[in-house]
PDB file of N, CA and C in Angstrom:
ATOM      1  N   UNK A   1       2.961  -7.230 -38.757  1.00  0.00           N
ATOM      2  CA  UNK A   1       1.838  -6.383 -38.406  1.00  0.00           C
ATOM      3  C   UNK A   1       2.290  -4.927 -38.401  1.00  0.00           C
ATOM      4  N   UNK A   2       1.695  -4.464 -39.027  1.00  0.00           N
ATOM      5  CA  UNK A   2       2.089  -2.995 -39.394  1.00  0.00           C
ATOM      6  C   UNK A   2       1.282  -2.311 -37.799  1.00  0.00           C
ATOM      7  N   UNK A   3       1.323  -1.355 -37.413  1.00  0.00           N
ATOM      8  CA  UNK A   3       0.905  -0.216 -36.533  1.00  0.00           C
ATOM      9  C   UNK A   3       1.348  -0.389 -35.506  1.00  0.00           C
ATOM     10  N   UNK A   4       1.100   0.642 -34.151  1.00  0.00           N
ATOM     11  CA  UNK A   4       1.537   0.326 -33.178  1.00  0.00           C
ATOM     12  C   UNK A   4       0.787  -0.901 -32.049  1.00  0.00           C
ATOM     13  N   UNK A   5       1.890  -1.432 -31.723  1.00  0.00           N
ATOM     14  CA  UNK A   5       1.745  -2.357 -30.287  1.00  0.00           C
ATOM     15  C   UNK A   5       1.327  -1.799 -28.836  1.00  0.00           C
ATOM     16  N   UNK A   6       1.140  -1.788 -27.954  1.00  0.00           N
ATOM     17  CA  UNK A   6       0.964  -1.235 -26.777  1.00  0.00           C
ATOM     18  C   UNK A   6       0.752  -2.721 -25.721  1.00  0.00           C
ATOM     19  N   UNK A   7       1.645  -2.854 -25.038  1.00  0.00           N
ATOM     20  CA  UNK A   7       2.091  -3.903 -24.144  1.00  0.00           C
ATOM     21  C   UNK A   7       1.647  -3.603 -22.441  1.00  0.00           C
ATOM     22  N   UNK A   8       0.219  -3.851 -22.057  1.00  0.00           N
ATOM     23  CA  UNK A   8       0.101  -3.251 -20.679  1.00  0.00           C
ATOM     24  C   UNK A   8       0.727  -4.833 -19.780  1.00  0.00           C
ATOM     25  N   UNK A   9       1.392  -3.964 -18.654  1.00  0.00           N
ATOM     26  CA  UNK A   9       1.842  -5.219 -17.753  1.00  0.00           C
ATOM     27  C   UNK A   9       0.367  -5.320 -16.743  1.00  0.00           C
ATOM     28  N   UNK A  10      -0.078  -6.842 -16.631  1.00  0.00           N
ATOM     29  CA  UNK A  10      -1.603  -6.699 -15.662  1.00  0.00           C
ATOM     30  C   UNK A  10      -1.138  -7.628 -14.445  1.00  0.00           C
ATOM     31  N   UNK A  11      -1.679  -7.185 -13.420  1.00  0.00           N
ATOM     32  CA  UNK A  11      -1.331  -8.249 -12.028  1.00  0.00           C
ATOM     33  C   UNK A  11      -2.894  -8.195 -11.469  1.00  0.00           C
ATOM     34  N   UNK A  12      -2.883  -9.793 -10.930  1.00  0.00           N
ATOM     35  CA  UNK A  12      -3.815  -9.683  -9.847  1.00  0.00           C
ATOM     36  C   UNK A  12      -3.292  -8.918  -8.589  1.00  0.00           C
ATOM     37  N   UNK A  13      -4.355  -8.757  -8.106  1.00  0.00           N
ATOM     38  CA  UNK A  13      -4.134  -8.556  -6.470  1.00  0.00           C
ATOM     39  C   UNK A  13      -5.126  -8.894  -6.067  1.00  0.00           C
ATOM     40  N   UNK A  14      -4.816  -9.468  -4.889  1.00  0.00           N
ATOM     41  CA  UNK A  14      -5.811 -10.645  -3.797  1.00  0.00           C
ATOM     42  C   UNK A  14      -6.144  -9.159  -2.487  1.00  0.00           C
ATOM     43  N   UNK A  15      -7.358  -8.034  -3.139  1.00  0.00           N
ATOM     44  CA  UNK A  15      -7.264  -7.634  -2.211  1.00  0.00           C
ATOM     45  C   UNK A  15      -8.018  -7.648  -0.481  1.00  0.00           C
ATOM     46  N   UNK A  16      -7.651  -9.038  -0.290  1.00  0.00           N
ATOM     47  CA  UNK A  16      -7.667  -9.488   1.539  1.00  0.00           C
ATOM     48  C   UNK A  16      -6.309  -8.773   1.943  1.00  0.00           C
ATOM     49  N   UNK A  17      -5.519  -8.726   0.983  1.00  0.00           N
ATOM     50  CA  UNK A  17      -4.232  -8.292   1.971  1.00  0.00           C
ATOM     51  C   UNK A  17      -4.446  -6.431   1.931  1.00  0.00           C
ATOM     52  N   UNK A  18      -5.364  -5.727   1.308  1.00  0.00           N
ATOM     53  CA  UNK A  18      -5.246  -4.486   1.591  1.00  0.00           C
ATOM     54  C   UNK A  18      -6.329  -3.727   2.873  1.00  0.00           C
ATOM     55  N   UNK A  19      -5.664  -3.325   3.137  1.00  0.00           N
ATOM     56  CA  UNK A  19      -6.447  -2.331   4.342  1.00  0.00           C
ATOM     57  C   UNK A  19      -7.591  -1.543   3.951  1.00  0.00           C
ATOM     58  N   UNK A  20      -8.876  -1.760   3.919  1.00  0.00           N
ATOM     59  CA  UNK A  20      -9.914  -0.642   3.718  1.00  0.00           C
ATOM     60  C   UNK A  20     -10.207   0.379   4.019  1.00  0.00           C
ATOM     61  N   UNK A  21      -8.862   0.949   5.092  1.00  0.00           N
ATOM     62  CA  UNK A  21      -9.386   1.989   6.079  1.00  0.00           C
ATOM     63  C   UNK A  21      -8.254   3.180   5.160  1.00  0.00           C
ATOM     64  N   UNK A  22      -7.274   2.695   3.953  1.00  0.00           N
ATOM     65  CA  UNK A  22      -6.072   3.354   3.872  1.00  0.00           C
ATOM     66  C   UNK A  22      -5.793   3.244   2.473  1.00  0.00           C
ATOM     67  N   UNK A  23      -5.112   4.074   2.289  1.00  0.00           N
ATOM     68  CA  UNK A  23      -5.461   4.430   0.476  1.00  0.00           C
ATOM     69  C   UNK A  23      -5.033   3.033  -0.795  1.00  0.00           C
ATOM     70  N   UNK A  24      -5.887   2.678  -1.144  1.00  0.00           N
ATOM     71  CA  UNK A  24      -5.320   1.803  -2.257  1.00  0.00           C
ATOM     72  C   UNK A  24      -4.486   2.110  -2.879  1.00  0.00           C
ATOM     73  N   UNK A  25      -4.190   3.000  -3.756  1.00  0.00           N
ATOM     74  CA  UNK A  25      -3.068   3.684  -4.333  1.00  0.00           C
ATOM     75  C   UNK A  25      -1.895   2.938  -3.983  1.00  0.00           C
ATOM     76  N   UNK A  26      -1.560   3.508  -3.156  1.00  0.00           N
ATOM     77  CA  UNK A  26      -0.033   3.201  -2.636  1.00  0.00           C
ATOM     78  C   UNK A  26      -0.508   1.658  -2.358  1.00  0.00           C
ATOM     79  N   UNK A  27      -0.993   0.834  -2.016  1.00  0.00           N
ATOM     80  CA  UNK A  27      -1.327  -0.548  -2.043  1.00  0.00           C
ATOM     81  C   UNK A  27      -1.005  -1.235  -2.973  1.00  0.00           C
ATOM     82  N   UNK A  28      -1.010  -0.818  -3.738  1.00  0.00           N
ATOM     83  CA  UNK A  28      -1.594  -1.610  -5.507  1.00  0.00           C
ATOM     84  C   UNK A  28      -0.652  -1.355  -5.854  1.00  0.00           C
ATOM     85  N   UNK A  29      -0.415   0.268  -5.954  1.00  0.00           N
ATOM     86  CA  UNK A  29       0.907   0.604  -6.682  1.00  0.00           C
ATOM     87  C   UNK A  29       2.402   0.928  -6.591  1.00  0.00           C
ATOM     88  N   UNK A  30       2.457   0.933  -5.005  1.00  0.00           N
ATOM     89  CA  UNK A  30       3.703   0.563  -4.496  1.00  0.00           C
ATOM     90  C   UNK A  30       3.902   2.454  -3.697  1.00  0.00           C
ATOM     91  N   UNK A  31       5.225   2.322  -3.280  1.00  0.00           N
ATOM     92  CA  UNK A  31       5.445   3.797  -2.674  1.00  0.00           C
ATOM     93  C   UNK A  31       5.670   5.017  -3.561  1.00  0.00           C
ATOM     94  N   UNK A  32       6.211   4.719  -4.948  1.00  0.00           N
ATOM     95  CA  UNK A  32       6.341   5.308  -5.727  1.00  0.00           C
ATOM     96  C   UNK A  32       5.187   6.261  -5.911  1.00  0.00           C
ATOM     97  N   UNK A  33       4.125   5.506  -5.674  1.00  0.00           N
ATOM     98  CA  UNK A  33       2.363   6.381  -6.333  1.00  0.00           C
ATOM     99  C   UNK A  33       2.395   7.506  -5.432  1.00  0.00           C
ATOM    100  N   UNK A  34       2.742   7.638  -4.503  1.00  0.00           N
ATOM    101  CA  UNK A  34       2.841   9.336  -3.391  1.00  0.00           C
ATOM    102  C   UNK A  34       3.371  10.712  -4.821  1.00  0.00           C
ATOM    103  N   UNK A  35       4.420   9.843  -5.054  1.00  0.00           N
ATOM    104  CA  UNK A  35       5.584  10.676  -5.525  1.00  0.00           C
ATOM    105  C   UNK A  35       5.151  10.904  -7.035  1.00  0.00           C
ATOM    106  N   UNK A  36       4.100  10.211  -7.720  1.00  0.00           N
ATOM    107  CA  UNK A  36       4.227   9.854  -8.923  1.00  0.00           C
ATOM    108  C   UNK A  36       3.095  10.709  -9.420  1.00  0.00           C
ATOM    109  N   UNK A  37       1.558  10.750  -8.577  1.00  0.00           N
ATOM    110  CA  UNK A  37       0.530  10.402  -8.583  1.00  0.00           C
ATOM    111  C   UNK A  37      -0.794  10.903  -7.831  1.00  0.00           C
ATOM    112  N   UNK A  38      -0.138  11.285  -6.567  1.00  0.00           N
ATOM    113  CA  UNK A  38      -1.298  11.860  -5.466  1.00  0.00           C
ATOM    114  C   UNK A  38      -1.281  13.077  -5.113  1.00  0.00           C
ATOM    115  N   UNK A  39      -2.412  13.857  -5.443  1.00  0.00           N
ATOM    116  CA  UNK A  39      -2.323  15.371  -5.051  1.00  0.00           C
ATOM    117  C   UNK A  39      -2.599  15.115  -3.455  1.00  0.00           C
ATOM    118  N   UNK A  40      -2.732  13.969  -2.525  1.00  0.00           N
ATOM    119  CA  UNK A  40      -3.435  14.282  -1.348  1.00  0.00           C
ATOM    120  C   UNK A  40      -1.994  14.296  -0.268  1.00  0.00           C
ATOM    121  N   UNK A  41      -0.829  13.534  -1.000  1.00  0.00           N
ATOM    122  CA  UNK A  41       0.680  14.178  -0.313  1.00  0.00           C
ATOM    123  C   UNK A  41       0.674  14.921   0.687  1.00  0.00           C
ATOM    124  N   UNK A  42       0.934  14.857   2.212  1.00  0.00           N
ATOM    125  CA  UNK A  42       1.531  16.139   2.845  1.00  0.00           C
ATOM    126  C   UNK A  42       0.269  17.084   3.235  1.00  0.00           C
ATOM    127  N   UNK A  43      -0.815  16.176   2.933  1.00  0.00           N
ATOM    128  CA  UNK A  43      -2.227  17.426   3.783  1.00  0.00           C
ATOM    129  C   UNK A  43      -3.267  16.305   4.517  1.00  0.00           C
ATOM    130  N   UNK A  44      -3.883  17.000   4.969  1.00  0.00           N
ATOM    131  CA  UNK A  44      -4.295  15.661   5.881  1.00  0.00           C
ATOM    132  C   UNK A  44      -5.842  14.815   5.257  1.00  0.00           C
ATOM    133  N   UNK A  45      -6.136  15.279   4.057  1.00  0.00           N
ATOM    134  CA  UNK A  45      -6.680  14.210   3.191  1.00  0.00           C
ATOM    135  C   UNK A  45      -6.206  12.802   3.063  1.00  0.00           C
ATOM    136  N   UNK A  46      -4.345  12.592   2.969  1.00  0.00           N
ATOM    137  CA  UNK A  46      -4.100  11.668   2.537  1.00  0.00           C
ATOM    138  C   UNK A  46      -3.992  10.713   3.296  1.00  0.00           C
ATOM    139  N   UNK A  47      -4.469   9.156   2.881  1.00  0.00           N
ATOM    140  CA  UNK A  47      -4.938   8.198   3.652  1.00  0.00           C
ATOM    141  C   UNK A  47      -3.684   6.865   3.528  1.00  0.00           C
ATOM    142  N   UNK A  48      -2.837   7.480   2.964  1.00  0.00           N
ATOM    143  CA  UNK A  48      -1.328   6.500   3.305  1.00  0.00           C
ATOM    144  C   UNK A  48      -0.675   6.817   3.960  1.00  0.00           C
ATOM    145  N   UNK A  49      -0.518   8.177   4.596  1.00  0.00           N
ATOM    146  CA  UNK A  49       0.835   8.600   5.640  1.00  0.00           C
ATOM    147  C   UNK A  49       1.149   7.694   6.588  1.00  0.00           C
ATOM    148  N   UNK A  50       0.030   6.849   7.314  1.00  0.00           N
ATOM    149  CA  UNK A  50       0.668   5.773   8.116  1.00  0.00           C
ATOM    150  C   UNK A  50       1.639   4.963   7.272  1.00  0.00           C
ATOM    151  N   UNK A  51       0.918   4.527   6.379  1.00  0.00           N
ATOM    152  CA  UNK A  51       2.145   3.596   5.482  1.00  0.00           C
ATOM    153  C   UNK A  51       3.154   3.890   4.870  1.00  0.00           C
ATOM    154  N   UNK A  52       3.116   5.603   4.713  1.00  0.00           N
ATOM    155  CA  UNK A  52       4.830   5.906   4.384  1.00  0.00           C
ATOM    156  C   UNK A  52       5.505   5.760   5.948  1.00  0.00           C
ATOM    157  N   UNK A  53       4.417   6.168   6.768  1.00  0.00           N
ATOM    158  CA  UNK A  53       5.646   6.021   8.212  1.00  0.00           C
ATOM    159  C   UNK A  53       6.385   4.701   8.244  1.00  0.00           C
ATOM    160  N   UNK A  54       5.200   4.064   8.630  1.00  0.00           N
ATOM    161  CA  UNK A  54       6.174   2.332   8.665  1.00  0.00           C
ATOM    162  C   UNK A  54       6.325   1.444   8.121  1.00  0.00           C
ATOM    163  N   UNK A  55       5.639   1.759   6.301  1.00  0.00           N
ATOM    164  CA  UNK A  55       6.180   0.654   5.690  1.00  0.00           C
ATOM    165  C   UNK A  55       5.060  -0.485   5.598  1.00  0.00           C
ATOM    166  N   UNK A  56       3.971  -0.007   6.684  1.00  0.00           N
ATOM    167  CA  UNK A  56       3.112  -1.439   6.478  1.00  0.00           C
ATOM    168  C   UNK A  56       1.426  -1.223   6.609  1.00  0.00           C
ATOM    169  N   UNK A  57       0.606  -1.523   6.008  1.00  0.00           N
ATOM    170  CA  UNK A  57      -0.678  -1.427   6.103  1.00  0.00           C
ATOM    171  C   UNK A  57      -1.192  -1.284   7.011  1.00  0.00           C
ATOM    172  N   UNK A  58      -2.082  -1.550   7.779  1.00  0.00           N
ATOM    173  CA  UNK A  58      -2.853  -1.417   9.236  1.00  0.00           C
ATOM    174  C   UNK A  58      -3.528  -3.061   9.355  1.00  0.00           C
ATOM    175  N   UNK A  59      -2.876  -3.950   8.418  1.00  0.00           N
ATOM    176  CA  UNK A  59      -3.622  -5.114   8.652  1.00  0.00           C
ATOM    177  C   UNK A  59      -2.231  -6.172   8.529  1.00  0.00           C
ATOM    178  N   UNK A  60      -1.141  -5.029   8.819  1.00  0.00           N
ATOM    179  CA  UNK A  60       0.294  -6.187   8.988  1.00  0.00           C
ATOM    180  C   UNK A  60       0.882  -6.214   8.179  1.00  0.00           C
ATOM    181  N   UNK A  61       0.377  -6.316   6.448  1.00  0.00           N
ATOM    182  CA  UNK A  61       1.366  -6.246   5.388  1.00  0.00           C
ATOM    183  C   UNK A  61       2.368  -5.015   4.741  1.00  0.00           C
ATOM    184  N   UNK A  62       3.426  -5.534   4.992  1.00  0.00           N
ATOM    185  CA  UNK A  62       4.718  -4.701   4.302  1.00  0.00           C
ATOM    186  C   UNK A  62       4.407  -3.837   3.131  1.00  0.00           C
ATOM    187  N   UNK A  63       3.944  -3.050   2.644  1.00  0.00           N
ATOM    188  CA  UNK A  63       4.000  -2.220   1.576  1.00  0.00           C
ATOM    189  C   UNK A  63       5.142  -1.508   0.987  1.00  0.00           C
ATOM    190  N   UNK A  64       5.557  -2.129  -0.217  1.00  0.00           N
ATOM    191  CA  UNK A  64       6.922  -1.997  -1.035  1.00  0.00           C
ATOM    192  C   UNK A  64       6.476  -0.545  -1.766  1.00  0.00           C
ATOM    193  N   UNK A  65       8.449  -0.762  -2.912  1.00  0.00           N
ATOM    194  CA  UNK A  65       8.048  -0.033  -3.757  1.00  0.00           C
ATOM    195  C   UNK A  65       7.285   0.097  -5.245  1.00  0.00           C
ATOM    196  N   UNK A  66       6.464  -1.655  -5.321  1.00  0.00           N
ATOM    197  CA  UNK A  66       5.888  -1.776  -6.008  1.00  0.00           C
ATOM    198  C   UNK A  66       4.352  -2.744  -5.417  1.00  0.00           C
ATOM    199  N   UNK A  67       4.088  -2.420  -4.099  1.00  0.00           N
ATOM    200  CA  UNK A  67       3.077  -2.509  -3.902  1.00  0.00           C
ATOM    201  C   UNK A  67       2.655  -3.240  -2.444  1.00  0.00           C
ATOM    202  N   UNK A  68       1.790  -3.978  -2.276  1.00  0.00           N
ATOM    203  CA  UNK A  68       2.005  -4.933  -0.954  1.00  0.00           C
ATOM    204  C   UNK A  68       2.554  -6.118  -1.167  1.00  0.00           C
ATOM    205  N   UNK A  69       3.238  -6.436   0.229  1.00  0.00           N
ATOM    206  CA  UNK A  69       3.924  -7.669   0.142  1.00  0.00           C
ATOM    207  C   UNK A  69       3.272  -8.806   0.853  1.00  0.00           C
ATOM    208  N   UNK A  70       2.556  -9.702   0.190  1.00  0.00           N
ATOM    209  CA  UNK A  70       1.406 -10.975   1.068  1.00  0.00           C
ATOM    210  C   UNK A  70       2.405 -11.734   1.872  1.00  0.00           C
ATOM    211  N   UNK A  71       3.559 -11.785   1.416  1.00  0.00           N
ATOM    212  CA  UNK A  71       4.541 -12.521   2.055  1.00  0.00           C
ATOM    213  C   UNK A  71       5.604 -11.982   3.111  1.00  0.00           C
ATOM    214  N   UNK A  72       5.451 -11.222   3.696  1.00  0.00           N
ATOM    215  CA  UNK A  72       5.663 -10.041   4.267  1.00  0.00           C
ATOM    216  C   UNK A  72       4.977  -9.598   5.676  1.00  0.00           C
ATOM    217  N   UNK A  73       4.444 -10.488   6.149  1.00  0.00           N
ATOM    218  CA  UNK A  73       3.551 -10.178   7.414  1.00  0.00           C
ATOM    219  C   UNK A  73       3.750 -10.041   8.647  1.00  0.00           C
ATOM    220  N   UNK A  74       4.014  -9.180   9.518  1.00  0.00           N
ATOM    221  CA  UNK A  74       4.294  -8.490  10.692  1.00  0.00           C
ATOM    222  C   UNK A  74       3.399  -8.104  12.189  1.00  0.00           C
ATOM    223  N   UNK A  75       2.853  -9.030  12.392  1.00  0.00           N
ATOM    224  CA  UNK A  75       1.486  -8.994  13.737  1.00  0.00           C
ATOM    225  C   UNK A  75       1.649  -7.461  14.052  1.00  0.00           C
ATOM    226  N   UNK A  76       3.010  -7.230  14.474  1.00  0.00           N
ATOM    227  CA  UNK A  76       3.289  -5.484  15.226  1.00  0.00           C
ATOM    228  C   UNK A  76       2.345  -4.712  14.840  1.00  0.00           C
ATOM    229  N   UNK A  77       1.952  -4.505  13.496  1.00  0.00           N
ATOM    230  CA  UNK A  77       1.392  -3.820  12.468  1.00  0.00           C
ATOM    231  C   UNK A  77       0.052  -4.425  12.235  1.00  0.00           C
ATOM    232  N   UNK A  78      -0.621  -5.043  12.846  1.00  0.00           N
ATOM    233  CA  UNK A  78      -1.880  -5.671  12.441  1.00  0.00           C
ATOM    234  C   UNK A  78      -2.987  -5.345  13.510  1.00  0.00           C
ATOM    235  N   UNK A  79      -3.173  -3.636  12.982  1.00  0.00           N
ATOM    236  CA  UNK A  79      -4.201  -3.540  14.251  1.00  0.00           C
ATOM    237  C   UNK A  79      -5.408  -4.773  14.327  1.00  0.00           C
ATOM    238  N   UNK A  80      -5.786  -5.485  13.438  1.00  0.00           N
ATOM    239  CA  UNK A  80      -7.268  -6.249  13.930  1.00  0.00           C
ATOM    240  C   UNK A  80      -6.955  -7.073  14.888  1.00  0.00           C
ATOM    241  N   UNK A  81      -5.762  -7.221  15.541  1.00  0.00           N
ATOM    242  CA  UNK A  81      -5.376  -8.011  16.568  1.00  0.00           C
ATOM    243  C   UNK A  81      -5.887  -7.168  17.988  1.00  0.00           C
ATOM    244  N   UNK A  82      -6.811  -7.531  18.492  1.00  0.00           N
ATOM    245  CA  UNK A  82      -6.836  -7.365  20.045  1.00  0.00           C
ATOM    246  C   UNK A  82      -6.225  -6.678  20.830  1.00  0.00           C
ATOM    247  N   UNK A  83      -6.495  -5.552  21.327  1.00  0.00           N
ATOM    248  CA  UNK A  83      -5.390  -5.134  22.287  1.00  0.00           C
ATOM    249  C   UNK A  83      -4.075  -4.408  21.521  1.00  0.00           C
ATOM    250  N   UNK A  84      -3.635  -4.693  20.588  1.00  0.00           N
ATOM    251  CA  UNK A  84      -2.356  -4.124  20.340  1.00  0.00           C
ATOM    252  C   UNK A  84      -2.424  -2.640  19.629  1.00  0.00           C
ATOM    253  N   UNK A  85      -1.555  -1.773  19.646  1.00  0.00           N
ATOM    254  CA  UNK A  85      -1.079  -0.593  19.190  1.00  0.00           C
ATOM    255  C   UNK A  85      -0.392  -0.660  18.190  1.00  0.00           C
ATOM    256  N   UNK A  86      -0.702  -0.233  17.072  1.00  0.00           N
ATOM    257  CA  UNK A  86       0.754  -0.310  16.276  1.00  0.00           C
ATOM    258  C   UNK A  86       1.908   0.445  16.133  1.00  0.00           C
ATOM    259  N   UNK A  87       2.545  -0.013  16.401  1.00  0.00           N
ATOM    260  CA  UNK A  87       4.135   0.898  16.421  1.00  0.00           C
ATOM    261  C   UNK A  87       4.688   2.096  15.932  1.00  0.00           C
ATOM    262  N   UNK A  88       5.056   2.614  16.214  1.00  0.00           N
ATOM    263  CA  UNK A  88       5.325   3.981  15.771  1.00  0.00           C
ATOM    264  C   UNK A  88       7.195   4.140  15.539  1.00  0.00           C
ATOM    265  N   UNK A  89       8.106   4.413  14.503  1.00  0.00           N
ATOM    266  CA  UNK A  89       8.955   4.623  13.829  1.00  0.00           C
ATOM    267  C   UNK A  89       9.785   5.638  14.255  1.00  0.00           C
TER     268      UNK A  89
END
C-alpha cells in the first residue's frame, strides 16, 4: 500500500470512575495533560489542582501518569462517603 499510515492508539474509559466535579483532561489523559496541554495550569480556573495535590480524584481513584487507575481505590479520597474529609498532602 503505497501512502501514508496513521496508527491512532484508542482506549475505552468506563467513565463511573471519573469525577464530574474535576477536569477530565487529566482523567483520561493522565498527569502529563497539565504539562502538555492546559492553559488553565496555576490560575484558579483549573479544575485538577486537587488531583495534582494528591494524586486522586474526589471519588477515590488514583490518577496516574497516563490516566485513572479503576484498580487503584482509596476510601481516604472518596468524598461521596459520608462524613469524611479528604486528605490533604
Amino acid at each position: 500500500m503505497v501512502g501514508l499510515q496513521r496508527q491512532e492508539n484508542m482506549r475505552n474509559i468506563d467513565t463511573s470512575f471519573l469525577s464530574h466535579d474535576e477536569c477530565w483532561g487529566v482523567q483520561i489523559n493522565g498527569l502529563q495533560h497539565c504539562q502538555q496541554n492546559c492553559k488553565w495550569i496555576g490560575i484558579s480556573a483549573c479544575e485538577g489542582q486537587n488531583i495534582r495535590l494528591t494524586g486522586y480524584n474526589s471519588k477515590g481513584y488514583r490518577v496516574g501518569e497516563e490516566g485513572v487507575i479503576p484498580e487503584d481505590y482509596d476510601p481516604a479520597y472518596d468524598l461521596s462517603l459520608a462524613g469524611r474529609s479528604q486528605p490533604q498532602n
